[in-house]
Protein backbone atom coordinates (compact mmCIF):
# COMPACT_ATOMS: atom_id res chain seq x y z
CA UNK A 1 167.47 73.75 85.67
CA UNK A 2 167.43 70.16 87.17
CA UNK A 3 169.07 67.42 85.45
CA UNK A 4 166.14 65.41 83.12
CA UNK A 5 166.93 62.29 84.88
CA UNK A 6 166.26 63.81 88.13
CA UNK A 7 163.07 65.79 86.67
CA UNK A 8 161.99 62.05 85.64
CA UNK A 9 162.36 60.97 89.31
CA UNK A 10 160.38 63.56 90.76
CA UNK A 11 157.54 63.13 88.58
CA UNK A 12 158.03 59.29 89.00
CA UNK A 13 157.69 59.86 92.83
CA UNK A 14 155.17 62.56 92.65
CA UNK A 15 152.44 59.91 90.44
CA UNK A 16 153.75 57.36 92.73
CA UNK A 17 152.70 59.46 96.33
CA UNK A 18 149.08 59.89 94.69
CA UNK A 19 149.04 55.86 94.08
CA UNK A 20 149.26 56.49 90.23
CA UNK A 21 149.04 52.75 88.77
CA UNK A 22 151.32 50.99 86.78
CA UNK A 23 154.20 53.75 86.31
CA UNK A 24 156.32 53.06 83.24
CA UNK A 25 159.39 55.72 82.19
CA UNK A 26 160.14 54.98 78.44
CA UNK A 27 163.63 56.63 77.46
CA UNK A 28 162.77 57.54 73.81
CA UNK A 29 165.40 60.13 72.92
CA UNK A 30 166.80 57.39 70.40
CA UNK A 31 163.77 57.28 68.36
CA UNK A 32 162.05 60.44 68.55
CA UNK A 33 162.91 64.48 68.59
CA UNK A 34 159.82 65.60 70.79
CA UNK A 35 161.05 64.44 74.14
CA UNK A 36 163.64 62.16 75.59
CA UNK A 37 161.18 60.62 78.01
CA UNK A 38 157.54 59.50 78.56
CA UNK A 39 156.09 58.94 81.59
CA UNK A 40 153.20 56.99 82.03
CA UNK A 41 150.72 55.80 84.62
CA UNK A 42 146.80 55.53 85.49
CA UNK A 43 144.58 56.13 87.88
CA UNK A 44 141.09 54.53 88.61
CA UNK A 45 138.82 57.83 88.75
CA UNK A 46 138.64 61.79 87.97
CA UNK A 47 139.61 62.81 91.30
CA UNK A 48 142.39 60.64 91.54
CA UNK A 49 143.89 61.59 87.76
CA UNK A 50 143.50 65.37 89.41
CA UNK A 51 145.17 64.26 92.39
CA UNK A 52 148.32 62.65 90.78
CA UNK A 53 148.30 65.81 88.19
CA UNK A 54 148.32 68.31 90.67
CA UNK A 55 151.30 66.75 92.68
CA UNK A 56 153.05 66.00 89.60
CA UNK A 57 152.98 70.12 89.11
CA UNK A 58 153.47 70.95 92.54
CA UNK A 59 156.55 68.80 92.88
CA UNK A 60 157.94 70.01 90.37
CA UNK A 61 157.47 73.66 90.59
CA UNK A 62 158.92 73.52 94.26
CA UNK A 63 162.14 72.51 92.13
CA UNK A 64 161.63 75.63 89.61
CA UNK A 65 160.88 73.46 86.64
CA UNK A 66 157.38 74.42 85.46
CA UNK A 67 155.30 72.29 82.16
CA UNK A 68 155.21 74.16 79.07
CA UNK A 69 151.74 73.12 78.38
CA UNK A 70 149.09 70.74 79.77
CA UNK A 71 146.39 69.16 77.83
CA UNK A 72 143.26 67.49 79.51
CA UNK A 73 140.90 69.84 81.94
CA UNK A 74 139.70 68.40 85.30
CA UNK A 75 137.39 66.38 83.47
CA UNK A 76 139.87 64.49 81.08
CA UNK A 77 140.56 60.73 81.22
CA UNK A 78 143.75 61.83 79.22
CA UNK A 79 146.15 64.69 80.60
CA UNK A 80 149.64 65.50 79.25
CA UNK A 81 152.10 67.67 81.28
CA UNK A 82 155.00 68.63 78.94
CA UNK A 83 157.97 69.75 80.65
CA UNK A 84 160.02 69.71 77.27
CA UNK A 85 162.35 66.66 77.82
CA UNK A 86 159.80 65.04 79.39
CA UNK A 87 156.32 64.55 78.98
CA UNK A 88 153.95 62.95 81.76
CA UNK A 89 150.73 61.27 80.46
CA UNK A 90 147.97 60.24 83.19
CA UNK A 91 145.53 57.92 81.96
CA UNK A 92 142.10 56.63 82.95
CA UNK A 93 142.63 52.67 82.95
CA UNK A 94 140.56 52.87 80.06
CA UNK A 95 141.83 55.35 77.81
CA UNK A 96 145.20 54.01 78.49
CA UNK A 97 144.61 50.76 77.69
CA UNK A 98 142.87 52.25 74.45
CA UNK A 99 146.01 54.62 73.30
CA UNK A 100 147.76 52.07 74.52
CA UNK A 101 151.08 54.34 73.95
CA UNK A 102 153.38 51.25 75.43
CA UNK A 103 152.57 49.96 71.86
CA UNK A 104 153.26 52.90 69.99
CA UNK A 105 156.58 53.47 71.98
CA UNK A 106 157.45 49.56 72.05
CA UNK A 107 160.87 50.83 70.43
CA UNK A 108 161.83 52.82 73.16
CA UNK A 109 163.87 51.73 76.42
CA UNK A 110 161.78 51.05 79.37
CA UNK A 111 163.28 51.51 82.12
CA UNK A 112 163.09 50.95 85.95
CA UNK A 113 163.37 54.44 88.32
CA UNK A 114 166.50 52.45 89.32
CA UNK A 115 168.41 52.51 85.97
CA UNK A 116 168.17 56.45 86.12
């Protein structure tokens, strides 16, 4: 199994390729038991949420680490990828700015893809 850290930067890079927007990694092992990190970004239509899911999975699979489950269809403005320690959530601009999880999470550590 990859190292979490390095897990984080391949799904970082993988929602980064597809032109994902905004990418935040929150490091919220401190405050919480369901995963150590999120990682968030948005995209600005269906096809592009699809796109940035699907590499997201297929970058990581080519590394043998595979999500647990995946919430949101091809038709969500919300999908989840949990991969245990981490959990990847790809928003719509407007559902994100809705959930607004940054909020929720504010007590977490952000961090850069360079502080990994």
């Amino acid at each position: 199994m990859k190292d979490i850290k390095e897990i984080v930067k391949i799904a970082y890079k993988a929602m980064d390729d597809k032109k994902a927007e905004d990418i935040k990694i929150i490091y919220i092992g401190d405050i919480s038991v369901m995963a150590d990190y999120f990682i968030i970004g948005s995209g600005h239509s269906i096809s592009q949420l699809n796109a940035i899911t699907d590499n997201v999975n297929d970058e990581l699979a080519k590394e043998g680490v595979f999500s647990t489950k995946v919430e949101g269809n091809r038709n969500a403005t919300w999908i989840l990828m949990d991969y245990k320690d981490v959990v990847v959530h790809i928003f719509s601009r407007e559902d994100r700015d809705f959930y607004n999880l940054e909020r929720i999470w504010k007590d977490g550590k952000f961090l850069s893809i360079d502080e990994l």
